[in-house]
N, C-alpha and C. Protein backbone atom coordinates (compact mmCIF):
# COMPACT_ATOMS: atom_id res chain seq x y z
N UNK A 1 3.34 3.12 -61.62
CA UNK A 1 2.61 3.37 -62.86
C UNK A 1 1.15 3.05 -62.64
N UNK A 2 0.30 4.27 -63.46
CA UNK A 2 -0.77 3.59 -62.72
C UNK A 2 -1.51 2.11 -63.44
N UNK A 3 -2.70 1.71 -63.14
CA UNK A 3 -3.26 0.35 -63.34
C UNK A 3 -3.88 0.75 -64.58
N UNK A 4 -4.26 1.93 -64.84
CA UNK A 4 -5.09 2.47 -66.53
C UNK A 4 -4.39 1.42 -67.49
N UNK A 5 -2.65 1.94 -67.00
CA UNK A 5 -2.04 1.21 -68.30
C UNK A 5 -2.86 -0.57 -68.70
N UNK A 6 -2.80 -1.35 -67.60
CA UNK A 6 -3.51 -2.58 -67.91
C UNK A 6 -4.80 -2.27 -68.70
N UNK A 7 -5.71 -1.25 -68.09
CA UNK A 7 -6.92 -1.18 -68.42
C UNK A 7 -7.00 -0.76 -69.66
N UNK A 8 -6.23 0.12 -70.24
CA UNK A 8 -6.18 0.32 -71.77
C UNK A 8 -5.71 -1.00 -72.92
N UNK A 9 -5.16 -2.08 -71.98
CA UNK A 9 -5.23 -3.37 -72.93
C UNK A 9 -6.06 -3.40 -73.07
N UNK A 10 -6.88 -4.05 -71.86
CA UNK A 10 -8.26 -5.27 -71.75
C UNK A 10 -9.33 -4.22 -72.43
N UNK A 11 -9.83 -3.02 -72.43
CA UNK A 11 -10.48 -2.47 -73.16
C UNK A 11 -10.08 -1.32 -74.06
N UNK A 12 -9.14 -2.00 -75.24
CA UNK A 12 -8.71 -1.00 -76.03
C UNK A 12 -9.79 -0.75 -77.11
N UNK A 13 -10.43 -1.64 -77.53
CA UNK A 13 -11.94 -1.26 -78.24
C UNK A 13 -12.65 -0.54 -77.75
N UNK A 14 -12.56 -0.23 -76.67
CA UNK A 14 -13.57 0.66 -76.10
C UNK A 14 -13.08 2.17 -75.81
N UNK A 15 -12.19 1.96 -75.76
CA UNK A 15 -10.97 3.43 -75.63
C UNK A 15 -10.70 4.05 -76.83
N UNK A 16 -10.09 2.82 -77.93
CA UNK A 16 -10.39 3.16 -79.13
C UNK A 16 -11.64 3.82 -79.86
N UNK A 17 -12.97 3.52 -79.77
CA UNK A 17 -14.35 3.85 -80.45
C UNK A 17 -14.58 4.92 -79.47
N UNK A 18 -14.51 5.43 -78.33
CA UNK A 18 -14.50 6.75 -77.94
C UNK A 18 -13.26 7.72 -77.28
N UNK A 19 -11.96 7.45 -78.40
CA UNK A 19 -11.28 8.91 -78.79
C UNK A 19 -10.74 8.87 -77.27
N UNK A 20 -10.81 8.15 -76.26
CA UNK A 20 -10.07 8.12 -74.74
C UNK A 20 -8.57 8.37 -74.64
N UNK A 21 -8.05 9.26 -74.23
CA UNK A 21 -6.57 8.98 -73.56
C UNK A 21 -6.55 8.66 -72.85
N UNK A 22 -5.56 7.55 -72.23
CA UNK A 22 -5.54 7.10 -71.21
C UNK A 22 -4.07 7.42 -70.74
N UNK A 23 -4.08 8.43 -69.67
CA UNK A 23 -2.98 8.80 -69.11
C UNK A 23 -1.85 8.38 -68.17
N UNK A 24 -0.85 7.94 -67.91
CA UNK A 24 -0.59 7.03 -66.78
C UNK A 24 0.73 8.26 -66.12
N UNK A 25 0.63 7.47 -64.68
CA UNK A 25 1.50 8.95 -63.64
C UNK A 25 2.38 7.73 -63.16
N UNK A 26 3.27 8.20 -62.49
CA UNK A 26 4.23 7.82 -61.94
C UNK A 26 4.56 8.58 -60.61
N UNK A 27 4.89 7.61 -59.54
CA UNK A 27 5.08 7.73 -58.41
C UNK A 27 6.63 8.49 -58.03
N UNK A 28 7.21 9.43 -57.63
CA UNK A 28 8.58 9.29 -57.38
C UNK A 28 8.91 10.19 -55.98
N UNK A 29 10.09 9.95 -55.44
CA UNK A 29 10.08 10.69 -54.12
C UNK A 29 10.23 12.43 -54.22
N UNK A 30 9.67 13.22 -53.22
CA UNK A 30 9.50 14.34 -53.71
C UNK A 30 11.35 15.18 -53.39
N UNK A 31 11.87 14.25 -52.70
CA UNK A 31 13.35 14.56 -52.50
C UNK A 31 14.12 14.91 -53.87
N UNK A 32 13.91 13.78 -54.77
CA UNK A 32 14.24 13.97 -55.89
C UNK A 32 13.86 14.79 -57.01
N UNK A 33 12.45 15.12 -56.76
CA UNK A 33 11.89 15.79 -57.44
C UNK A 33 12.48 17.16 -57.55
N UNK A 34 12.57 17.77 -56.20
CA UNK A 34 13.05 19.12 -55.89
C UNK A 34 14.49 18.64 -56.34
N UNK A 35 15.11 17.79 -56.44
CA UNK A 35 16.47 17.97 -56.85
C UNK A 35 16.59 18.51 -58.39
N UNK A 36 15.98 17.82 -58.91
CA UNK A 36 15.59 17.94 -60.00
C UNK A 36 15.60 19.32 -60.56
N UNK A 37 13.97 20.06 -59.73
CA UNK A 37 14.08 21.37 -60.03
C UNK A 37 15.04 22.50 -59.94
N UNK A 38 16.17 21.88 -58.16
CA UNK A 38 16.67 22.61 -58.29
C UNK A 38 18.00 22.67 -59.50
N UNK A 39 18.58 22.05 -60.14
CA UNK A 39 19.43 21.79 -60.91
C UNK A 39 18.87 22.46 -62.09
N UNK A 40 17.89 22.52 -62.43
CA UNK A 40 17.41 23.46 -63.46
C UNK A 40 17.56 24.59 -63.42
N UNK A 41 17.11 24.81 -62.34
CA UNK A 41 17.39 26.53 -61.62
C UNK A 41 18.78 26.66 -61.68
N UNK A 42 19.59 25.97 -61.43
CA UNK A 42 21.02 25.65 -61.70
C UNK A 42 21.69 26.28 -62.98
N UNK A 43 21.25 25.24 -64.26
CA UNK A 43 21.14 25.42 -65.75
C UNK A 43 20.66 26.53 -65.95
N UNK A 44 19.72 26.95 -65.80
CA UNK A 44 19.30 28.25 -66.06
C UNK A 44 19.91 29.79 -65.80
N UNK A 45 20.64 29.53 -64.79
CA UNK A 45 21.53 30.72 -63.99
C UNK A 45 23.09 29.80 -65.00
N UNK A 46 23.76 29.03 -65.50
CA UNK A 46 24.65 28.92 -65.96
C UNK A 46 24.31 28.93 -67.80
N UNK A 47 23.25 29.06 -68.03
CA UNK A 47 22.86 29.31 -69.17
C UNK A 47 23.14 31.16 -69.60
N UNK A 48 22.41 31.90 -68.71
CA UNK A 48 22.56 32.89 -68.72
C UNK A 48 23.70 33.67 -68.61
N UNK A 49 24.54 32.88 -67.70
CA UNK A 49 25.91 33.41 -67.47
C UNK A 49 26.39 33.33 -68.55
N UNK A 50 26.24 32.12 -69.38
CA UNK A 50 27.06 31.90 -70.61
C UNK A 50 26.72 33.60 -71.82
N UNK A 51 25.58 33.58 -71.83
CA UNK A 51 25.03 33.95 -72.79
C UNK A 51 25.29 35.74 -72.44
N UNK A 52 25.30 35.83 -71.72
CA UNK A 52 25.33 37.10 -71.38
C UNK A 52 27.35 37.52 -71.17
N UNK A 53 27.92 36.62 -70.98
CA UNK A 53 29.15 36.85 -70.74
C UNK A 53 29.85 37.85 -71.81
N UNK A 54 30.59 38.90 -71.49
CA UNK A 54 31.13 39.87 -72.08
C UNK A 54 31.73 39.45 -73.41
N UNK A 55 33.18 38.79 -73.13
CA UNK A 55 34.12 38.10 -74.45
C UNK A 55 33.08 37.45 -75.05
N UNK A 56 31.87 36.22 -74.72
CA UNK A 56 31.36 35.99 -76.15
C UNK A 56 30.44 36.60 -76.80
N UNK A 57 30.25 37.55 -76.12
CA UNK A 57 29.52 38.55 -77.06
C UNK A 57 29.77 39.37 -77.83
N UNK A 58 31.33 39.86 -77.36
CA UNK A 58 32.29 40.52 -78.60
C UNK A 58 32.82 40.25 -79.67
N UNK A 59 32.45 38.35 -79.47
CA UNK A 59 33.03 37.78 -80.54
C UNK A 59 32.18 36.83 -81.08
N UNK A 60 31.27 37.10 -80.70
CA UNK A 60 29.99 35.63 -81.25
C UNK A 60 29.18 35.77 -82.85
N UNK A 61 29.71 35.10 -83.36
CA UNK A 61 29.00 34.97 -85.02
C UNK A 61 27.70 35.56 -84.91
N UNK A 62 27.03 35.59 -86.37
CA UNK A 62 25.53 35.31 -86.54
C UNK A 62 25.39 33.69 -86.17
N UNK A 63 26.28 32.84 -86.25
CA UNK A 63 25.38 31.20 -86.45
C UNK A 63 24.90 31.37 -84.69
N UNK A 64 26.51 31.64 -83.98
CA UNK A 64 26.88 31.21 -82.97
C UNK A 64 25.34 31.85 -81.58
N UNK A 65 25.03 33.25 -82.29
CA UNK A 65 23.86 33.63 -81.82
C UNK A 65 22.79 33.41 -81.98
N UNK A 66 22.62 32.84 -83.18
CA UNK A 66 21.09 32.24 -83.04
C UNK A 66 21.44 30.59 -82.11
N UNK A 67 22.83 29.92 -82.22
CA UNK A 67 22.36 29.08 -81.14
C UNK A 67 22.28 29.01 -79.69
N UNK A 68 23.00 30.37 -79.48
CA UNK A 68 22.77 31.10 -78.13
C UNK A 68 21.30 31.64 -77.75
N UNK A 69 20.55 31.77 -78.43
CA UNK A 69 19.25 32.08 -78.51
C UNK A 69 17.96 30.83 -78.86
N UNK A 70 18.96 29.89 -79.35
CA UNK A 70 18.05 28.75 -79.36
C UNK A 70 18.26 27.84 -78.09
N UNK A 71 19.49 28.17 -77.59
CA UNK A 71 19.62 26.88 -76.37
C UNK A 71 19.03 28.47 -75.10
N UNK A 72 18.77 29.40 -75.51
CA UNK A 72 17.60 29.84 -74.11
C UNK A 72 16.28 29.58 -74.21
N UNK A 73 15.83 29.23 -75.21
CA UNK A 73 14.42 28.84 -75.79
C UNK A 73 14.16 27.44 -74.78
N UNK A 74 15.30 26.70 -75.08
CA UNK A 74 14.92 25.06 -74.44
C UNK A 74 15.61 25.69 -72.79
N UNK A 75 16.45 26.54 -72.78
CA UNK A 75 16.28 26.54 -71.04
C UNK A 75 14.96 26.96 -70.46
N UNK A 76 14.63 27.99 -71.23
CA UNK A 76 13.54 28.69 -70.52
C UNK A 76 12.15 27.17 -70.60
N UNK A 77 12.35 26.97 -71.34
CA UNK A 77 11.19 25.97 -71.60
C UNK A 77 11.30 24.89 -70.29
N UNK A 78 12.69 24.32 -70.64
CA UNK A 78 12.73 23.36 -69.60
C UNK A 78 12.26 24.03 -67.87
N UNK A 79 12.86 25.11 -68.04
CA UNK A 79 12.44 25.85 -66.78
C UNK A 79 11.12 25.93 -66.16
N UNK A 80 10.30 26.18 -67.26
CA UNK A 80 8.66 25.64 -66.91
C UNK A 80 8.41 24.64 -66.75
N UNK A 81 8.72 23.47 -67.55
CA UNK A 81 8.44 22.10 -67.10
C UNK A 81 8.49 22.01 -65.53
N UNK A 82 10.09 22.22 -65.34
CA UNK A 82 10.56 21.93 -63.89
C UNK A 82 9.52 22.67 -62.82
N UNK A 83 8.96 24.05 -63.19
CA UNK A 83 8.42 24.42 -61.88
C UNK A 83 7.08 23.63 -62.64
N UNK A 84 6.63 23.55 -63.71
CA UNK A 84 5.23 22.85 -63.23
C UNK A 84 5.05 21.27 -62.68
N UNK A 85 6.12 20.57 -62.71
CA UNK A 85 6.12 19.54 -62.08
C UNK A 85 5.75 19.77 -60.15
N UNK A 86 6.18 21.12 -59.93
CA UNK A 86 5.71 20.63 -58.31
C UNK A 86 4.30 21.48 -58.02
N UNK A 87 4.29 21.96 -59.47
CA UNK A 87 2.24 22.24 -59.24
C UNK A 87 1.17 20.76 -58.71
N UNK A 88 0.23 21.04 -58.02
CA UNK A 88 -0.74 20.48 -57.18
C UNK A 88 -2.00 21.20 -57.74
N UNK A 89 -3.53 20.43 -57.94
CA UNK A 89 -4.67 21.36 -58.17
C UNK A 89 -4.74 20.96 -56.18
N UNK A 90 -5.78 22.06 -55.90
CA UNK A 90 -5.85 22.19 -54.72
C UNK A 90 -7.40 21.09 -54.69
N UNK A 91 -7.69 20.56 -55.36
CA UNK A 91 -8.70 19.49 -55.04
C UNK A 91 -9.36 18.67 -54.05
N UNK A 92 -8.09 17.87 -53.85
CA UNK A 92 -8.09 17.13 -52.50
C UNK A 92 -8.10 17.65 -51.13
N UNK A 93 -7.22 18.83 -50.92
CA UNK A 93 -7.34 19.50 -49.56
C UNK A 93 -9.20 20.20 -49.48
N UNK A 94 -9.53 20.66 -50.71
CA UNK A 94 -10.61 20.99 -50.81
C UNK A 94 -11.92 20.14 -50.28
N UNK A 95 -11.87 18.71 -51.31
CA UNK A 95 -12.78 17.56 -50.59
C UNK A 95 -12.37 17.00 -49.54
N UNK A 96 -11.46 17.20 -48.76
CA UNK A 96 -11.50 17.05 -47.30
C UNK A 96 -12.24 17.99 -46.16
N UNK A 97 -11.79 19.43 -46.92
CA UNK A 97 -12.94 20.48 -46.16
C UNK A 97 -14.60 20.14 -46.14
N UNK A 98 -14.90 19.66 -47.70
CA UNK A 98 -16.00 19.50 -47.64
C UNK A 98 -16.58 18.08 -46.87
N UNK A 99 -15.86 17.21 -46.21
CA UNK A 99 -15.87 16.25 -45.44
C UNK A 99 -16.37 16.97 -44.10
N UNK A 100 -15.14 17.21 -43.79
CA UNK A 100 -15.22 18.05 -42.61
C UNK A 100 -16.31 18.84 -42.17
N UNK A 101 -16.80 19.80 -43.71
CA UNK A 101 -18.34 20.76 -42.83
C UNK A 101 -18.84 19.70 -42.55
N UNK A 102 -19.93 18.83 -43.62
CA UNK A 102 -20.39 17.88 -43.48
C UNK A 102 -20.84 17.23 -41.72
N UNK A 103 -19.34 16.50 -41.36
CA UNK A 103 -19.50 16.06 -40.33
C UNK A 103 -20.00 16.95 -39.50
N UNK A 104 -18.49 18.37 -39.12
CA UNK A 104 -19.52 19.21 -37.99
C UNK A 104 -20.73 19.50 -37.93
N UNK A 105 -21.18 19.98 -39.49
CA UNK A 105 -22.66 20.33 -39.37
C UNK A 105 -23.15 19.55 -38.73
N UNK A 106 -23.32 18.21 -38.91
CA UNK A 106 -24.29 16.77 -38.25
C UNK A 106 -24.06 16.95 -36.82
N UNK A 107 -22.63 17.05 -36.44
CA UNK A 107 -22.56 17.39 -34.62
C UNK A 107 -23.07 18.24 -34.53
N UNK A 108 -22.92 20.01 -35.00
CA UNK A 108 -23.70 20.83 -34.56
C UNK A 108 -25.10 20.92 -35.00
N UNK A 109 -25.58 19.71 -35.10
CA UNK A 109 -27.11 20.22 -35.97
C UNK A 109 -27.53 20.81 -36.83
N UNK A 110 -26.48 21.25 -37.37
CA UNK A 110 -26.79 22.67 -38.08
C UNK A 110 -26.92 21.99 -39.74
N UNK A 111 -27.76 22.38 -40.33
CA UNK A 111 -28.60 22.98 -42.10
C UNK A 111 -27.42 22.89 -42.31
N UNK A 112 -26.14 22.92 -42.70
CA UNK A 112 -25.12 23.82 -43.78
C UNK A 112 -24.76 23.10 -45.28
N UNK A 113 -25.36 24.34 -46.36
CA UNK A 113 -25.08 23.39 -47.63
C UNK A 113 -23.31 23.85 -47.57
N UNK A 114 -22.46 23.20 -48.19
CA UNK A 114 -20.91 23.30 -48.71
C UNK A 114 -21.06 23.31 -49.86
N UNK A 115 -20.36 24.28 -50.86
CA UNK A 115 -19.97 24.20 -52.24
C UNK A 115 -18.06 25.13 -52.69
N UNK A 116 -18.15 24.38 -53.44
CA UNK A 116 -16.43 25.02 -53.79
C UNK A 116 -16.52 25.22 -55.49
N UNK A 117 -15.75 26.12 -55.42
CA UNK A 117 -14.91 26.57 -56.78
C UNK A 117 -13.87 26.79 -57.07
N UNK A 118 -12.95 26.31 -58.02
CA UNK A 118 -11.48 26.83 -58.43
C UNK A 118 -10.89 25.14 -57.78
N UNK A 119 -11.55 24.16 -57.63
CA UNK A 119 -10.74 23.32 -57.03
C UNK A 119 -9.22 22.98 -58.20
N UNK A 120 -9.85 22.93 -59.59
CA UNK A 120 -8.80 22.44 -60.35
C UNK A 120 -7.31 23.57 -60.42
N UNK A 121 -7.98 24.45 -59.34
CA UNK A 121 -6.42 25.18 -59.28
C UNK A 121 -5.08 24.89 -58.64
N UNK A 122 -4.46 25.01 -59.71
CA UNK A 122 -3.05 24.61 -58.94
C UNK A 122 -2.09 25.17 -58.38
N UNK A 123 -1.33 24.87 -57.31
CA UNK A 123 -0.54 25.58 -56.76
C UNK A 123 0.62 24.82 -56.38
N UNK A 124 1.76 25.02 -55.90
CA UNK A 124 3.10 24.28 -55.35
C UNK A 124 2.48 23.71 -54.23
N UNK A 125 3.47 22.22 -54.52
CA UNK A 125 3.20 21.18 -53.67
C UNK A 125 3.04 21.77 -52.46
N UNK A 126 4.35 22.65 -51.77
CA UNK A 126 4.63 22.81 -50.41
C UNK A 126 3.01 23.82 -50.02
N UNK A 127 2.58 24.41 -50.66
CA UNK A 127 1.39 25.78 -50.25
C UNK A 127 0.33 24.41 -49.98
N UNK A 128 0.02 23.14 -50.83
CA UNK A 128 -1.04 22.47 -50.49
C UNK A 128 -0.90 21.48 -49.45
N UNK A 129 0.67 21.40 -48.85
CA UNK A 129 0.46 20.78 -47.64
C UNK A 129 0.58 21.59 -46.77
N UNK A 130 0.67 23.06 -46.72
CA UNK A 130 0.69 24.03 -45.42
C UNK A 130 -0.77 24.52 -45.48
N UNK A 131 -1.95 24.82 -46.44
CA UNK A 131 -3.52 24.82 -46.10
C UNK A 131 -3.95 24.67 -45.31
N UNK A 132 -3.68 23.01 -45.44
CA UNK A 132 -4.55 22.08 -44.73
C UNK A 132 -5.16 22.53 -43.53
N UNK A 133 -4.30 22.95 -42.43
CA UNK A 133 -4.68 22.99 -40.92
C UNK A 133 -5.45 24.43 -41.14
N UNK A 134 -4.61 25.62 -41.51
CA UNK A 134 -5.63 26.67 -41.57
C UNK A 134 -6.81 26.62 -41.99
N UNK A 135 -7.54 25.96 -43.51
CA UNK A 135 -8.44 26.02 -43.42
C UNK A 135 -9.22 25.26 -42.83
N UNK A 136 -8.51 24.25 -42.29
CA UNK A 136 -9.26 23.61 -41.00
C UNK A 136 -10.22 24.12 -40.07
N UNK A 137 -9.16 25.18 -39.69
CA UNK A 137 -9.72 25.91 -38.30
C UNK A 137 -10.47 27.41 -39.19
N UNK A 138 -10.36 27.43 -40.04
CA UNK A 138 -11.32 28.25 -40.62
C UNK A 138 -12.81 27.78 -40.93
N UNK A 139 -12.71 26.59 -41.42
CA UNK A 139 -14.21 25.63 -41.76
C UNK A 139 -14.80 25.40 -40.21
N UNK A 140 -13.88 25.16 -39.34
CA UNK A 140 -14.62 24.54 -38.05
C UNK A 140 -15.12 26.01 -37.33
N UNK A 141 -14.54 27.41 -37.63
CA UNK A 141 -14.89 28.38 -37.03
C UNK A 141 -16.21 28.63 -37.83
N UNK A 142 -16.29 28.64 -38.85
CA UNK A 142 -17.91 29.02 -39.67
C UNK A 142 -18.45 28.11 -39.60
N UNK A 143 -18.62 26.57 -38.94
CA UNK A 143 -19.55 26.09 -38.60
C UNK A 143 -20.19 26.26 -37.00
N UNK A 144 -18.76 26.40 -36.07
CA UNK A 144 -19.33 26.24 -34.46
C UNK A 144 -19.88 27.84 -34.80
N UNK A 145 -19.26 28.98 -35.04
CA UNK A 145 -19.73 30.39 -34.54
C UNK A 145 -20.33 30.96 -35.87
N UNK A 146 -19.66 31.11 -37.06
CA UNK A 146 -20.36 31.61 -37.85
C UNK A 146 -21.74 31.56 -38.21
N UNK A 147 -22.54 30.02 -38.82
CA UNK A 147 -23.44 29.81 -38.84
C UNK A 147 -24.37 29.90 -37.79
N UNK A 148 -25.80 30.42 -37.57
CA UNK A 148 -26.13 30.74 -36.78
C UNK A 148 -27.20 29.35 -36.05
N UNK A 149 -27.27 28.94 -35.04
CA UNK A 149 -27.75 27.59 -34.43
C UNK A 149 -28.73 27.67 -34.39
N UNK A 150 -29.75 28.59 -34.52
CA UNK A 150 -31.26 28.34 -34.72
C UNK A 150 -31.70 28.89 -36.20
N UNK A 151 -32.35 28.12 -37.26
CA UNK A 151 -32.64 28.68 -38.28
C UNK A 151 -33.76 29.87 -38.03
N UNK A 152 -34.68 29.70 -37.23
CA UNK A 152 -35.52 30.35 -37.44
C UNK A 152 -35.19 32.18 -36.71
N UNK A 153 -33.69 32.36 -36.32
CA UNK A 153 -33.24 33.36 -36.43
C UNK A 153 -32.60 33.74 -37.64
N UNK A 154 -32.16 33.11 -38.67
CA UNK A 154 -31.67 32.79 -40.02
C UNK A 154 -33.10 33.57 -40.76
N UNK A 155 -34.20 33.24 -40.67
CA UNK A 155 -35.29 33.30 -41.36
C UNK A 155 -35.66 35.01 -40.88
N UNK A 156 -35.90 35.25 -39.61
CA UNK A 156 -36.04 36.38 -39.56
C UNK A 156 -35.28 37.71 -39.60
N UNK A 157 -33.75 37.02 -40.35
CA UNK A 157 -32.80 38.01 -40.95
C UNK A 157 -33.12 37.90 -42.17
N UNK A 158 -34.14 36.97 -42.87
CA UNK A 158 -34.31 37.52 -44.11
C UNK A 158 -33.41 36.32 -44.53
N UNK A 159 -32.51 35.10 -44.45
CA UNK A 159 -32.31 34.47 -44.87
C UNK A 159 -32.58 32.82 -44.61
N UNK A 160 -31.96 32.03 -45.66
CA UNK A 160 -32.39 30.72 -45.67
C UNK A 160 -32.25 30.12 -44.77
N UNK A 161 -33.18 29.09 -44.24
CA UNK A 161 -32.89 28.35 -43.02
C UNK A 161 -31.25 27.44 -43.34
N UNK A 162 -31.02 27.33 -44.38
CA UNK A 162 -29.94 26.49 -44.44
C UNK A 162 -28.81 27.24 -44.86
N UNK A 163 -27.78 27.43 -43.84
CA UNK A 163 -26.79 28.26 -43.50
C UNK A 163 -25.78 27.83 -45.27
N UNK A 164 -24.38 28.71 -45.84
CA UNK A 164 -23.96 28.22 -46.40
C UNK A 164 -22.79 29.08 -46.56
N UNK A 165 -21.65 27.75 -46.58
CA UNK A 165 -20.09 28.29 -46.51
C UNK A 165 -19.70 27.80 -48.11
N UNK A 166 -18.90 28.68 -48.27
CA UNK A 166 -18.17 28.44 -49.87
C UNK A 166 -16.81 28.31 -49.75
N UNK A 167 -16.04 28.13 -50.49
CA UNK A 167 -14.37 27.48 -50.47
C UNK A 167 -14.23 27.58 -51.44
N UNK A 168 -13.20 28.74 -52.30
CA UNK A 168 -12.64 28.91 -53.87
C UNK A 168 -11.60 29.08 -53.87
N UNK A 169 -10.90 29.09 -55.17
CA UNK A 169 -9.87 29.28 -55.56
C UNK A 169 -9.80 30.03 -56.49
N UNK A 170 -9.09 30.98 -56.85
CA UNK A 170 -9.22 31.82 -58.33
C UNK A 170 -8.04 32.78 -58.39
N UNK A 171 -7.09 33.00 -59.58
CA UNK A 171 -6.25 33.63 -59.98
C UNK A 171 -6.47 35.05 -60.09
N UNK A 172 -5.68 35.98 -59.29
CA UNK A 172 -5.84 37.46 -59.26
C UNK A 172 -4.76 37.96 -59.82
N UNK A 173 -4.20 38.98 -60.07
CA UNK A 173 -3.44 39.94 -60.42
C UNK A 173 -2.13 39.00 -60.41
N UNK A 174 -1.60 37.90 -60.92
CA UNK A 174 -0.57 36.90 -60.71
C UNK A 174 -0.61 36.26 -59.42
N UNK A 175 -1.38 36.47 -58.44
CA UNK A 175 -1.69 36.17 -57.70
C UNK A 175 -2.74 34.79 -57.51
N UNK A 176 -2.70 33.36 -56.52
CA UNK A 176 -3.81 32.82 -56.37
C UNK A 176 -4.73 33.15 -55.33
N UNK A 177 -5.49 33.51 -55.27
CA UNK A 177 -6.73 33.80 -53.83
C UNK A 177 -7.29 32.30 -53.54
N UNK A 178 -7.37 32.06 -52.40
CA UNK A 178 -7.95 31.01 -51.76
C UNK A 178 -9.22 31.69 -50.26
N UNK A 179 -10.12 31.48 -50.56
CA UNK A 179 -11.40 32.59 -50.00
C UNK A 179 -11.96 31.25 -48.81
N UNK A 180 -12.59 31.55 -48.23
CA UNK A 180 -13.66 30.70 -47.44
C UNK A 180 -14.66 31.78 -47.00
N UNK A 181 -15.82 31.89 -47.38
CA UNK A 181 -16.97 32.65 -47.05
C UNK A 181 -18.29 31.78 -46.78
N UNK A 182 -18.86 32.18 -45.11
CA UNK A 182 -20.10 32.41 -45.05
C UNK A 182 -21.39 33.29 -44.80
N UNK A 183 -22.30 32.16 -44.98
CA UNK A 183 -23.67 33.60 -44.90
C UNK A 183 -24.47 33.78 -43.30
N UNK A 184 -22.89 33.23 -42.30
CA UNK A 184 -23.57 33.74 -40.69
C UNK A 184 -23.82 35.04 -40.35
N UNK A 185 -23.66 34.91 -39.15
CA UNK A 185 -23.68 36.03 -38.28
C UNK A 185 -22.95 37.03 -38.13
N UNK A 186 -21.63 36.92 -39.18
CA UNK A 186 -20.51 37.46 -39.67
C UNK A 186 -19.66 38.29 -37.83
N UNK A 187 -18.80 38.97 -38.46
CA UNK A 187 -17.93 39.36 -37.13
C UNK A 187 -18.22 39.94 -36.26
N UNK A 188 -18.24 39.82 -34.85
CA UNK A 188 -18.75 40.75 -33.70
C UNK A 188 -17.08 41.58 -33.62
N UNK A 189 -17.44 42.79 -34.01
CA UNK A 189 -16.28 43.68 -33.62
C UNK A 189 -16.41 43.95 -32.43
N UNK A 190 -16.80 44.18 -31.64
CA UNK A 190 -16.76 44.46 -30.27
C UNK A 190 -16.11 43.83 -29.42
N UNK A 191 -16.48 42.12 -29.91
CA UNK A 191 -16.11 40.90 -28.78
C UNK A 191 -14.74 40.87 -29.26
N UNK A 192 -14.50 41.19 -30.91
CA UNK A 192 -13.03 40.80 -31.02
C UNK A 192 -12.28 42.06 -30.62
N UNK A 193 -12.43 43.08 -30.43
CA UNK A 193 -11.71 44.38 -29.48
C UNK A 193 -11.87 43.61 -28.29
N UNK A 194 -12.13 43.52 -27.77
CA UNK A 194 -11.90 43.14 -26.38
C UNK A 194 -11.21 42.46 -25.75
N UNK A 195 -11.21 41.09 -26.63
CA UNK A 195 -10.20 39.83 -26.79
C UNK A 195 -9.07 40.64 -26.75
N UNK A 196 -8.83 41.17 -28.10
CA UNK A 196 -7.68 41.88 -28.37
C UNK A 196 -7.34 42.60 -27.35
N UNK A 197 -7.57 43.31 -26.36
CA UNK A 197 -7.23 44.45 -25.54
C UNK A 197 -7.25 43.54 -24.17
N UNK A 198 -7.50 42.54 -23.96
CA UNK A 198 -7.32 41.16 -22.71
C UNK A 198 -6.11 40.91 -23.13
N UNK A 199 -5.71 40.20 -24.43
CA UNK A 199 -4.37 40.08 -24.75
C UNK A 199 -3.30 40.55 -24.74
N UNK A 200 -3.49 41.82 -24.42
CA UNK A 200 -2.65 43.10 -24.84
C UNK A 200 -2.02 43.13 -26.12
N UNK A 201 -2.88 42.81 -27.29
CA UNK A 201 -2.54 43.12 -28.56
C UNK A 201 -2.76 44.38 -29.11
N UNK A 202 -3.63 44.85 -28.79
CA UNK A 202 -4.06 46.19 -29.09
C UNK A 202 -4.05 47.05 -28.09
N UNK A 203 -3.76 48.36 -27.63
CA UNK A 203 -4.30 49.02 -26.00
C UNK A 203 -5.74 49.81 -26.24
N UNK A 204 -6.24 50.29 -25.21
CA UNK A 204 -7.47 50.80 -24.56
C UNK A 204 -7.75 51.60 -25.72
N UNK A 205 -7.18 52.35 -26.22
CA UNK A 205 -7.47 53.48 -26.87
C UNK A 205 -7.57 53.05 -28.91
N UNK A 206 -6.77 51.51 -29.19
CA UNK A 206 -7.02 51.38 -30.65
C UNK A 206 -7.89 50.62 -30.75
C-alpha cells in the first residue's frame, strides 16, 4: 500500500483545503493477476453460453430476460475492469529512452535535444516489457548514425545545429502507434541494398 495513505493523515488539512485525492495502489504478483483476468474471460464465455443457450430462450420470461440482460451488463463491465487492470501508460520505458539519448549524446558529442509525446498512453503490461530493447536499439541507432556528427554540416543543410529525436505514442484507427523520429541524415538506400544483397536477403536484381 502505498505511504500517501500515512501522508493523508499527517496532512489532512492540507489535502482537505485543496480538494486532493489521495490515491493508494497496491502491490500484487502479476501471476495472479493474469489469473484473475483469465477467469473472467472464463465468466464471460460461460455467461454467454448461458444466455444464448437454445431451451432458455424458448422458455425465458420477460422478468427472467431482463435479468439475463442485466447479469451481461455486469459481465461485460467486469470484463473491462479485468483487461484494464493489465493496462501500463508507457511512461517509464519512455523516461528511460530519454536517459539513454542523453547519455549517448554526451559520449557521442553530439547537440541532441529529446522530447516525447503520448507518454500517458497505455498499453498491456506484456507490450511494455517487450519495447524496451527495441527501442533501445532504435534510440542508440539515431544517435551513433542518424544524427549527423558535425553540426556545421547540420547548418549547411539548412538545419539546427542541435540534432533532434522524438518518441510518441498516439492512438490510430484502434490501433496504438509508437513512432521514434529524427531530423538526421535519414536512410542511405544504397548502403542498405547492399547490406541486404551481402546477406542474401534480397538478390542482385531487387
Amino acid at each position: 500500500i502505498s505511504s500517501s495513505q500515512k501522508e493523508s493523515q499527517t496532512g489532512s488539512k492540507r489535502l482537505t483545503s485543496s480538494n486532493s485525492v489521495v490515491k493508494e495502489t497496491i502491490k500484487i504478483e502479476a501471476e495472479r493477476l493474469d489469473r484473475l483476468v483469465d477467469m473472467i474471460g472464463e465468466l464471460v464465455i460461460a455467461e454467454s453460453m448461458v444466455s444464448q443457450d437454445s431451451e432458455i430462450l424458448e422458455r425465458v420470461s420477460a422478468r427472467a430476460s431482463r435479468n439475463l440482460a442485466h447479469l451481461n451488463k455486469i459481465t461485460r463491465e467486469l470484463q473491462e475492469i479485468g483487461m484494464s487492470l493489465r493496462m501500463m501508460p508507457v511512461k517509464p520505458v519512455f523516461e528511460r529512452m530519454a536517459r539513454l539519448c542523453r547519455d549517448l549524446a554526451k559520449k557521442a558529442g553530439k547537440k541532441i535535444d529529446f522530447s516525447m509525446s503520448g507518454e500517458d498512453t497505455e498499453v498491456d503490461k506484456s507490450v511494455v516489457e517487450k519495447i524496451s530493447d527495441p527501442l533501445t536499439h532504435m534510440i542508440r541507432n539515431a544517435v551513433d548514425h542518424g544524427i549527423e556528427s558535425s553540426p556545421d554540416d547540420r547548418v549547411k543543410l539548412g538545419k539546427s545545429e542541435i540534432g533532434h529525436i522524438e518518441l510518441r505514442a498516439f492512438h490510430k484507427g484502434g490501433d496504438i502507434i509508437i513512432e521514434v523520429e529524427d531530423d538526421g541524415r535519414g536512410l542511405d538506400k544504397s548502403a542498405i541494398l547492399k547490406k541486404a544483397r551481402e546477406r542474401k536477403i534480397i538478390t542482385e536484381d531487387q
